[in-house]
PDB file of N, CA and C in Angstrom:
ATOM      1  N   UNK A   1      51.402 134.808 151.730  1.00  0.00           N
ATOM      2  CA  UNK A   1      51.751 136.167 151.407  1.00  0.00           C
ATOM      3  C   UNK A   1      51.259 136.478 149.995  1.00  0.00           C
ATOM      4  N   UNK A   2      50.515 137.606 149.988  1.00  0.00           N
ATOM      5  CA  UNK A   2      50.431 137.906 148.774  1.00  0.00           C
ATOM      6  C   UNK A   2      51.021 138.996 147.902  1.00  0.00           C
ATOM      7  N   UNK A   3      51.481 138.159 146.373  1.00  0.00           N
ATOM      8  CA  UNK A   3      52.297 138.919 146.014  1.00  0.00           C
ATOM      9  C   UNK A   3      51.976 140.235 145.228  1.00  0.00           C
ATOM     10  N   UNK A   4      50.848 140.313 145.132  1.00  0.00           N
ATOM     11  CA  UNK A   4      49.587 141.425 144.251  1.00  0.00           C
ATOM     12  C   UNK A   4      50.173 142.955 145.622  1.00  0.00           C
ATOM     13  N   UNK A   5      49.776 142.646 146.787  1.00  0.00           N
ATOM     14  CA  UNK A   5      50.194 143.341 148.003  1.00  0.00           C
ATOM     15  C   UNK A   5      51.629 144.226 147.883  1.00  0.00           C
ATOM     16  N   UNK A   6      52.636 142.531 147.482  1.00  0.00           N
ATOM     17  CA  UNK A   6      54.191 142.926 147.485  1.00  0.00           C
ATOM     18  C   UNK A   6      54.217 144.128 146.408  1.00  0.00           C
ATOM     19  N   UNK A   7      54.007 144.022 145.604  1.00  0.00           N
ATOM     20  CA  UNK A   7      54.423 144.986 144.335  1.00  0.00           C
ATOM     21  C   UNK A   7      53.532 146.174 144.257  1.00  0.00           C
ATOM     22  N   UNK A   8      52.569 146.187 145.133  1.00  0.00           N
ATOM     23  CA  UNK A   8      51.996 147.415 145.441  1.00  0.00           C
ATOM     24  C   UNK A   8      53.275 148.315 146.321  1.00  0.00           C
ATOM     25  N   UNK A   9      53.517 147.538 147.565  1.00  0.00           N
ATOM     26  CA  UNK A   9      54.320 148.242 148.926  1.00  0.00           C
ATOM     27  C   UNK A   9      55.693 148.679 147.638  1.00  0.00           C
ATOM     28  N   UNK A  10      56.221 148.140 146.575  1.00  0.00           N
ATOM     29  CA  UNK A  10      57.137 148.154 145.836  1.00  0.00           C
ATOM     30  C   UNK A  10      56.797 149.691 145.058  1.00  0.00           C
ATOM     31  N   UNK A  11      55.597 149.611 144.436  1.00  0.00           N
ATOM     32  CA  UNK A  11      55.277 150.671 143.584  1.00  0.00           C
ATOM     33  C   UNK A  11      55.314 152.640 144.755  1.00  0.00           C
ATOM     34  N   UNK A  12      54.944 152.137 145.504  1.00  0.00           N
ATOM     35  CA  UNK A  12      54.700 153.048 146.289  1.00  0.00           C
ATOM     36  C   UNK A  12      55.764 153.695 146.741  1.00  0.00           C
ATOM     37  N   UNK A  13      56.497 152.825 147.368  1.00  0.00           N
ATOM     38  CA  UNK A  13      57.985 153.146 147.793  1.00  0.00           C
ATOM     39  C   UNK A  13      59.127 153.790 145.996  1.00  0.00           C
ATOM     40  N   UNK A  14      58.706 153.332 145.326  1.00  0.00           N
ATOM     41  CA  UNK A  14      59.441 153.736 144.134  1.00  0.00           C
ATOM     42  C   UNK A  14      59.059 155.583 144.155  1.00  0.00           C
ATOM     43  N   UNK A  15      57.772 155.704 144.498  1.00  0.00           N
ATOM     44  CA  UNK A  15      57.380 157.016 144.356  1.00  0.00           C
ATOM     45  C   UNK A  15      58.046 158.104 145.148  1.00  0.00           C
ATOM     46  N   UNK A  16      58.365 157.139 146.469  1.00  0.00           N
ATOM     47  CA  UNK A  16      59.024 157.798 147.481  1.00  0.00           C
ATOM     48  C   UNK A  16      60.647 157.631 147.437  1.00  0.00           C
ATOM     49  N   UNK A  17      61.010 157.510 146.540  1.00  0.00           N
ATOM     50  CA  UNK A  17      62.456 157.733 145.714  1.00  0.00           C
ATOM     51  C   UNK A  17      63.009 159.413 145.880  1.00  0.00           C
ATOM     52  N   UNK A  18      64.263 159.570 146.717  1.00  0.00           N
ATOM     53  CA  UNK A  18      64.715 161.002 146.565  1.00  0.00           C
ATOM     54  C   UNK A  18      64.254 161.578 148.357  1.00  0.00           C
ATOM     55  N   UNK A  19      63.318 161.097 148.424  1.00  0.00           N
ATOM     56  CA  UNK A  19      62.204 161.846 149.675  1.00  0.00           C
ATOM     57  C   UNK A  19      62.873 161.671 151.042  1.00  0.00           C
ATOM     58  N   UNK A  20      62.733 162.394 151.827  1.00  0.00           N
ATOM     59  CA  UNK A  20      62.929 162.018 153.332  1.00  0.00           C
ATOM     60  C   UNK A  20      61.423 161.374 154.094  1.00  0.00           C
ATOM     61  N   UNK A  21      62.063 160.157 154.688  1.00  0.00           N
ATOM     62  CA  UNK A  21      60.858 159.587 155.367  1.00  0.00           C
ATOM     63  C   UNK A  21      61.513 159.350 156.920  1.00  0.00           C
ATOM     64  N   UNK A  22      60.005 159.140 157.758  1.00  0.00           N
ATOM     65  CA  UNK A  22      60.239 158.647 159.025  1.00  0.00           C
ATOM     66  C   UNK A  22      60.533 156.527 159.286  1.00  0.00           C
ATOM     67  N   UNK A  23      61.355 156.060 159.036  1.00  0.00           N
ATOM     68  CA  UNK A  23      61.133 154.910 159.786  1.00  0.00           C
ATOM     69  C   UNK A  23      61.022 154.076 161.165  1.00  0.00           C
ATOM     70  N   UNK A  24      60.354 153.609 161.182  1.00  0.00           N
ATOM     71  CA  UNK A  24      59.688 153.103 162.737  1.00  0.00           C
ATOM     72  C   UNK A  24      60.084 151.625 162.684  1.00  0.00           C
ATOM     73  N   UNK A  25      60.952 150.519 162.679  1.00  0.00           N
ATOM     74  CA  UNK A  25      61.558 149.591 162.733  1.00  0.00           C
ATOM     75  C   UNK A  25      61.557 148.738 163.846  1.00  0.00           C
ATOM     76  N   UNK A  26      60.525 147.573 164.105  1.00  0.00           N
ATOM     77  CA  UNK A  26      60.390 146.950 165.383  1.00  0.00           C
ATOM     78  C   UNK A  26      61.818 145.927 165.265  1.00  0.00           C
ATOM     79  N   UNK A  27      62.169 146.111 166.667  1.00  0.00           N
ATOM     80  CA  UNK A  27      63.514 145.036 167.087  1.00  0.00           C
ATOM     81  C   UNK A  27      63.726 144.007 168.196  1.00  0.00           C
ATOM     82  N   UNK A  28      61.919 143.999 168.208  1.00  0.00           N
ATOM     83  CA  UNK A  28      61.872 142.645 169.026  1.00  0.00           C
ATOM     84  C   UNK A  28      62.018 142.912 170.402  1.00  0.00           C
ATOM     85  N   UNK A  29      61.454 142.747 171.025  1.00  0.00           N
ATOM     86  CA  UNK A  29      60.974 142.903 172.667  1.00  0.00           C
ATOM     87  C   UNK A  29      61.127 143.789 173.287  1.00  0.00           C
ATOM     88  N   UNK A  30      59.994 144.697 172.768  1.00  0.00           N
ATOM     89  CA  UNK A  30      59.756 146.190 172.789  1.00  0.00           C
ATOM     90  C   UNK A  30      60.220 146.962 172.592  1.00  0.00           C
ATOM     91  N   UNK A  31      61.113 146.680 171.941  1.00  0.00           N
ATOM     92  CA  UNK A  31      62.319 147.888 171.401  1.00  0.00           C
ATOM     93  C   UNK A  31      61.899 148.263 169.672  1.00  0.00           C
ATOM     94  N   UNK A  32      61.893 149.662 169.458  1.00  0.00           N
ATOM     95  CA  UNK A  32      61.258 150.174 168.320  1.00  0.00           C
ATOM     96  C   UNK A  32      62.525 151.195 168.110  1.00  0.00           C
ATOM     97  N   UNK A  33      63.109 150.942 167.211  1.00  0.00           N
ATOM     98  CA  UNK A  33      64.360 152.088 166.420  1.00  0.00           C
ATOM     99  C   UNK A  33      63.439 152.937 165.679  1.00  0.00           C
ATOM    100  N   UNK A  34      63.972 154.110 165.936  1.00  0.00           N
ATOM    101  CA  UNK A  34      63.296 155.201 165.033  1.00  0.00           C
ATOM    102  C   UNK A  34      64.001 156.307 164.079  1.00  0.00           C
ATOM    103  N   UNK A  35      63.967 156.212 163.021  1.00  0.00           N
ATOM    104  CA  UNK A  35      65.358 156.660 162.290  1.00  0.00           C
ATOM    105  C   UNK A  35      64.652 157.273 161.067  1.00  0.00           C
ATOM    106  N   UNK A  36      65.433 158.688 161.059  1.00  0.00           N
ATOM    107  CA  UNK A  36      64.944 159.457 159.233  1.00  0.00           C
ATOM    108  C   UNK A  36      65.873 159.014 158.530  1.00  0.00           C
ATOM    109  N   UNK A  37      66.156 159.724 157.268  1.00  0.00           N
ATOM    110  CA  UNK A  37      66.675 159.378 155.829  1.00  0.00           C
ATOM    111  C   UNK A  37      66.135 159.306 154.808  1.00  0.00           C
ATOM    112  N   UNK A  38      66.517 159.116 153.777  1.00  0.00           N
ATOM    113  CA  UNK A  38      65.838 159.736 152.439  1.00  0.00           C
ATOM    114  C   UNK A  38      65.942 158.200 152.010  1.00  0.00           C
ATOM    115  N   UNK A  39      64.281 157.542 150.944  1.00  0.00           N
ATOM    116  CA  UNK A  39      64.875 156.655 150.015  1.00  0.00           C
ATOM    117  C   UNK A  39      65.689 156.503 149.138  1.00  0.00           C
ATOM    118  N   UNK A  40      66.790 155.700 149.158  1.00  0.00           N
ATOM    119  CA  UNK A  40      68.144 155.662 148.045  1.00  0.00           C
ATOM    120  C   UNK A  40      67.508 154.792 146.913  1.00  0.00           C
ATOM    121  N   UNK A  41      67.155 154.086 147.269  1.00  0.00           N
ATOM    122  CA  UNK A  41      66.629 152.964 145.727  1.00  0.00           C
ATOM    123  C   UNK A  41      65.655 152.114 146.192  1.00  0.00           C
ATOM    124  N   UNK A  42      65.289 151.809 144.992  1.00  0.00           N
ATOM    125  CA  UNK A  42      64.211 150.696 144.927  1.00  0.00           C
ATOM    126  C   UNK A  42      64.697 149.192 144.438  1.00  0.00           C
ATOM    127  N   UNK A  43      64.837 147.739 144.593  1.00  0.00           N
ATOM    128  CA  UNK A  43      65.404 146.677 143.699  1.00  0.00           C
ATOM    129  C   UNK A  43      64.321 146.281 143.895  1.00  0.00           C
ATOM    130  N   UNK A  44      64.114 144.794 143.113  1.00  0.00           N
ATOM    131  CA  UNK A  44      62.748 143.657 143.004  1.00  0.00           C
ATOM    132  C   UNK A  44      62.683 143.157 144.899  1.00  0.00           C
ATOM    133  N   UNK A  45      63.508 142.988 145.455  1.00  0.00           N
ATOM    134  CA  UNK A  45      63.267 142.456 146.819  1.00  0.00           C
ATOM    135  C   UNK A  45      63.458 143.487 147.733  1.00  0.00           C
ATOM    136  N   UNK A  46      64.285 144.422 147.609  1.00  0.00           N
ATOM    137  CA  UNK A  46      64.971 144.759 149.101  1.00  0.00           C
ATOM    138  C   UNK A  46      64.589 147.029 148.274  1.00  0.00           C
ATOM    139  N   UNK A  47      64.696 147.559 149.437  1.00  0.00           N
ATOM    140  CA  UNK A  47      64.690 148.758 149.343  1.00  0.00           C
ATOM    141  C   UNK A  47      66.061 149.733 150.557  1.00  0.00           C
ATOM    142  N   UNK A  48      66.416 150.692 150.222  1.00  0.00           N
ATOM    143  CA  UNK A  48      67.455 150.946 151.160  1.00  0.00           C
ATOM    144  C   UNK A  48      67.285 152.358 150.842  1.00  0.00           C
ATOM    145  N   UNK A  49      67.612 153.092 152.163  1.00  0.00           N
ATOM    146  CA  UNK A  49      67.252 154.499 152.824  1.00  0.00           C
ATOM    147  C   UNK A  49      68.321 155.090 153.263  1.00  0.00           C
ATOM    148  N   UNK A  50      69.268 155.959 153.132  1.00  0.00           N
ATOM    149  CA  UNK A  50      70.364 156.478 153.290  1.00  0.00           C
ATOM    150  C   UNK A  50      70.359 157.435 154.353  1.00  0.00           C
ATOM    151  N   UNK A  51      70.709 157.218 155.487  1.00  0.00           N
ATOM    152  CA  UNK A  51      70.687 157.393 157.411  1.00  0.00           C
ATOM    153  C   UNK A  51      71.646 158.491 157.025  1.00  0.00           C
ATOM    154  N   UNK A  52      71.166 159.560 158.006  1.00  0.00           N
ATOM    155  CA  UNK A  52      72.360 160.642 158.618  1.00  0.00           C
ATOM    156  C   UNK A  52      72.325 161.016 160.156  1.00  0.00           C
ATOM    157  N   UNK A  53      73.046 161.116 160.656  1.00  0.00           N
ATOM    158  CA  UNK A  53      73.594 161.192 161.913  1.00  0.00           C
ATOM    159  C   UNK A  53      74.599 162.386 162.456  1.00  0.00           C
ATOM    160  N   UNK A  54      74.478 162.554 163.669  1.00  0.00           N
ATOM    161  CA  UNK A  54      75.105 163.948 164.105  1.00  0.00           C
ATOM    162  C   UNK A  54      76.468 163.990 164.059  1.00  0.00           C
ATOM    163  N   UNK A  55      76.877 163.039 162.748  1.00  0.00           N
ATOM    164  CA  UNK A  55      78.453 162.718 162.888  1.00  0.00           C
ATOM    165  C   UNK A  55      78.887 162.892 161.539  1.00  0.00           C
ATOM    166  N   UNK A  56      77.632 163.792 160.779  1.00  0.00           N
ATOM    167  CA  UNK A  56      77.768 163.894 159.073  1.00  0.00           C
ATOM    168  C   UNK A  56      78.443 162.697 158.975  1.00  0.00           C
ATOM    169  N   UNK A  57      77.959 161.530 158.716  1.00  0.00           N
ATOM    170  CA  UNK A  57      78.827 160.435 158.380  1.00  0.00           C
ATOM    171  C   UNK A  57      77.277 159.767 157.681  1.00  0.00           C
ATOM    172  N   UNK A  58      77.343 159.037 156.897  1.00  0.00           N
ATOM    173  CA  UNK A  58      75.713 158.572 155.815  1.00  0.00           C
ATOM    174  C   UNK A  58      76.231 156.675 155.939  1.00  0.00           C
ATOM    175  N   UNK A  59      75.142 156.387 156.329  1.00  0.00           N
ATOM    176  CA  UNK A  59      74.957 155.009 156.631  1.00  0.00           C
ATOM    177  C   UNK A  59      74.084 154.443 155.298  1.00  0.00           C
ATOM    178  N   UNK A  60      73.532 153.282 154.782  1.00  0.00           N
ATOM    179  CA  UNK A  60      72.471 152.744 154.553  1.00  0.00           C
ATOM    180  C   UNK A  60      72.098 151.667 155.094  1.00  0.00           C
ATOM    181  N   UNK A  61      70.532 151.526 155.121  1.00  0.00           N
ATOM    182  CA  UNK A  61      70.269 150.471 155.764  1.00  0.00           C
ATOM    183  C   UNK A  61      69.285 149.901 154.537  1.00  0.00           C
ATOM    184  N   UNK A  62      68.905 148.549 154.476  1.00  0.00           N
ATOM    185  CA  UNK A  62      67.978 147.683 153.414  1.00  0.00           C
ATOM    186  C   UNK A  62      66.949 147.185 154.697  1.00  0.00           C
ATOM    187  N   UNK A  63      65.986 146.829 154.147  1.00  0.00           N
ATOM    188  CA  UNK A  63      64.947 146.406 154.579  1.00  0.00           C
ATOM    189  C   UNK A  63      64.081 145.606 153.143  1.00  0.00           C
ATOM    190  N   UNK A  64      63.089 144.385 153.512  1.00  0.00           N
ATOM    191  CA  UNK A  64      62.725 143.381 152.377  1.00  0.00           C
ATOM    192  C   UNK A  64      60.990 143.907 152.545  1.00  0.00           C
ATOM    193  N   UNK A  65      60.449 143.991 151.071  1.00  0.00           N
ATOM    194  CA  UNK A  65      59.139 144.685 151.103  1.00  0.00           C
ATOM    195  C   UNK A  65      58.201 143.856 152.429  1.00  0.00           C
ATOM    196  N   UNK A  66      58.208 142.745 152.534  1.00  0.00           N
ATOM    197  CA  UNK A  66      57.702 142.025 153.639  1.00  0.00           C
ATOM    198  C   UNK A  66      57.482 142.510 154.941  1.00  0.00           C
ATOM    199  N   UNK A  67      58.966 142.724 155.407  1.00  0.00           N
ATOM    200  CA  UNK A  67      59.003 144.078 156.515  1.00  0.00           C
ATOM    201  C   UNK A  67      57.902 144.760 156.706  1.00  0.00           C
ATOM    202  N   UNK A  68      57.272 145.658 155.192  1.00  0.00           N
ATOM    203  CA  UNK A  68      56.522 146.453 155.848  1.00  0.00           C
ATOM    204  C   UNK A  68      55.127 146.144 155.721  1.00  0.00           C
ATOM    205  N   UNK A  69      55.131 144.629 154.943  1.00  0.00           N
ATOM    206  CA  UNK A  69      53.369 143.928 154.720  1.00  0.00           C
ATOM    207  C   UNK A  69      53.156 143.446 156.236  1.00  0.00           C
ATOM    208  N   UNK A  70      54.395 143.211 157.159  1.00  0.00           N
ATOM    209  CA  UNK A  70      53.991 142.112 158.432  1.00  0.00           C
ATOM    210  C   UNK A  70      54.561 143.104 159.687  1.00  0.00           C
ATOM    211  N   UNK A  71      54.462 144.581 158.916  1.00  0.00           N
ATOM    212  CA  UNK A  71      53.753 145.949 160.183  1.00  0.00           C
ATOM    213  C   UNK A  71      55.329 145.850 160.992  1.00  0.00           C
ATOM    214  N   UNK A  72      56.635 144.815 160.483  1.00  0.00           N
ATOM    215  CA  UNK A  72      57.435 144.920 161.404  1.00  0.00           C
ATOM    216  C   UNK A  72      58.525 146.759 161.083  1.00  0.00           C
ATOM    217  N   UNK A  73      58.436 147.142 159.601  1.00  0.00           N
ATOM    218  CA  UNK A  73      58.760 147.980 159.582  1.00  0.00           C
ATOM    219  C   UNK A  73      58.329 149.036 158.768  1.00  0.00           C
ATOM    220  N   UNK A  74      57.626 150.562 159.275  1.00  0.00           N
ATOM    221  CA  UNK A  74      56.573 151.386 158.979  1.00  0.00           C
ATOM    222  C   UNK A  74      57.464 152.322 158.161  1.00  0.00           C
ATOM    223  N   UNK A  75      57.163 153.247 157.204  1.00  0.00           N
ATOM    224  CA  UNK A  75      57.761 154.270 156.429  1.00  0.00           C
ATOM    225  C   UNK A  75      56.748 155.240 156.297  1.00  0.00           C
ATOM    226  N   UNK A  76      56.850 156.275 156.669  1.00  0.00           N
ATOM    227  CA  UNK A  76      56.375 157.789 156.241  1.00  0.00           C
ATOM    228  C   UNK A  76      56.543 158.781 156.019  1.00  0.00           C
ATOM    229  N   UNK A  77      56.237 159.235 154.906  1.00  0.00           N
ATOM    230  CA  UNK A  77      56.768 160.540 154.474  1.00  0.00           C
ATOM    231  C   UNK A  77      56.946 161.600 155.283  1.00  0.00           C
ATOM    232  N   UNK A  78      57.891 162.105 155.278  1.00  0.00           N
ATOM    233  CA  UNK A  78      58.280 163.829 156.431  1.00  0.00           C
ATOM    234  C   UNK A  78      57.514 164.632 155.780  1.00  0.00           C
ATOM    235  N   UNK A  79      57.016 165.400 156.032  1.00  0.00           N
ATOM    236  CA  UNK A  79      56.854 167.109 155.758  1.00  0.00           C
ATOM    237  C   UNK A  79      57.464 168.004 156.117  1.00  0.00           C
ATOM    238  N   UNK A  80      57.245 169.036 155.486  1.00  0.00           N
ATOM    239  CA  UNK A  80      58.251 170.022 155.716  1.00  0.00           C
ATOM    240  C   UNK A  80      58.327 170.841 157.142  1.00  0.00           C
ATOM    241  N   UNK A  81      57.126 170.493 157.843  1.00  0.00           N
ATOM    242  CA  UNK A  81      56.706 171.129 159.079  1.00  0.00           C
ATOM    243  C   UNK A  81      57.599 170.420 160.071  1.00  0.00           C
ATOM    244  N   UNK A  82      57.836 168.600 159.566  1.00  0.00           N
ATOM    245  CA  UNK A  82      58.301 167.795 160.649  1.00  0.00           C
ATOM    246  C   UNK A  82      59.586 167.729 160.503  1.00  0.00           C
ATOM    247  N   UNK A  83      60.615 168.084 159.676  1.00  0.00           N
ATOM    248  CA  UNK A  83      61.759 168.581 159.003  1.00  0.00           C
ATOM    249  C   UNK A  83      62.536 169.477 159.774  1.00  0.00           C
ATOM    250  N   UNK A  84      61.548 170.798 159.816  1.00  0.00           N
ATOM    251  CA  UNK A  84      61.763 171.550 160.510  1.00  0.00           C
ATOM    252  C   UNK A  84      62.032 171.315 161.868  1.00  0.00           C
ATOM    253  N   UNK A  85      61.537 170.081 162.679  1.00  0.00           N
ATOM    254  CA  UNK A  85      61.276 170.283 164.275  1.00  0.00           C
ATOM    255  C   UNK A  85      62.415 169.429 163.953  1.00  0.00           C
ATOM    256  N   UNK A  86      62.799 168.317 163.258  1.00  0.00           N
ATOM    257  CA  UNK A  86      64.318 167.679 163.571  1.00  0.00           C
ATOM    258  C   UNK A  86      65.173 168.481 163.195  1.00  0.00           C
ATOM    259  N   UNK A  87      65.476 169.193 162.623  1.00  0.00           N
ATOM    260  CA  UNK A  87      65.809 170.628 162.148  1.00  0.00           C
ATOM    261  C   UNK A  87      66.850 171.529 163.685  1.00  0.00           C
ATOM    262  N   UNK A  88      65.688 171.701 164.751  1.00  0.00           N
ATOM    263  CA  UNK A  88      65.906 172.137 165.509  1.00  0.00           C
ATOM    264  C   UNK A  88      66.722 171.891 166.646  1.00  0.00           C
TER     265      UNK A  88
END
């Protein structure tokens, strides 16, 4: 693993601090969770995204930068267009 990589996926995600993103989270034998939320923080290992649900009730979940070097878990920024359609 390289760690030049790690602290890139680190820097990036720091940027995306505040933001609503899409996560795409593989769970192992074909099962893919798919979940929005905004990034809550950034630490040296772990990052965590603050979940909302049709129960106004706010979850967080962590995930380890690795996750997303070994494609098991994807992050992308929402737009305001795609906002809108969960929105709806």
């Amino acid at each position: 693993m390289d760690r030049k990589s790690l602290s890139q996926i680190r820097k990036q995600l720091e940027c995306l601090v505040g933001k609503r993103v899409e996560l795409r989270a593989n769970k192992g034998r074909k099962k893919i969770s798919v979940k929005v939320g905004i990034v809550d923080n950034v630490y040296p290992s772990v990052f965590t995204v603050r979940l909302e649900n049709e129960y106004n009730s706010v979850r967080k979940v962590s995930y380890n930068y690795t996750d997303i070097l070994t494609h098991t878990v994807e992050v992308r920024l929402m737009s305001s267009s795609d906002i809108d359609k969960i929105a709806l």
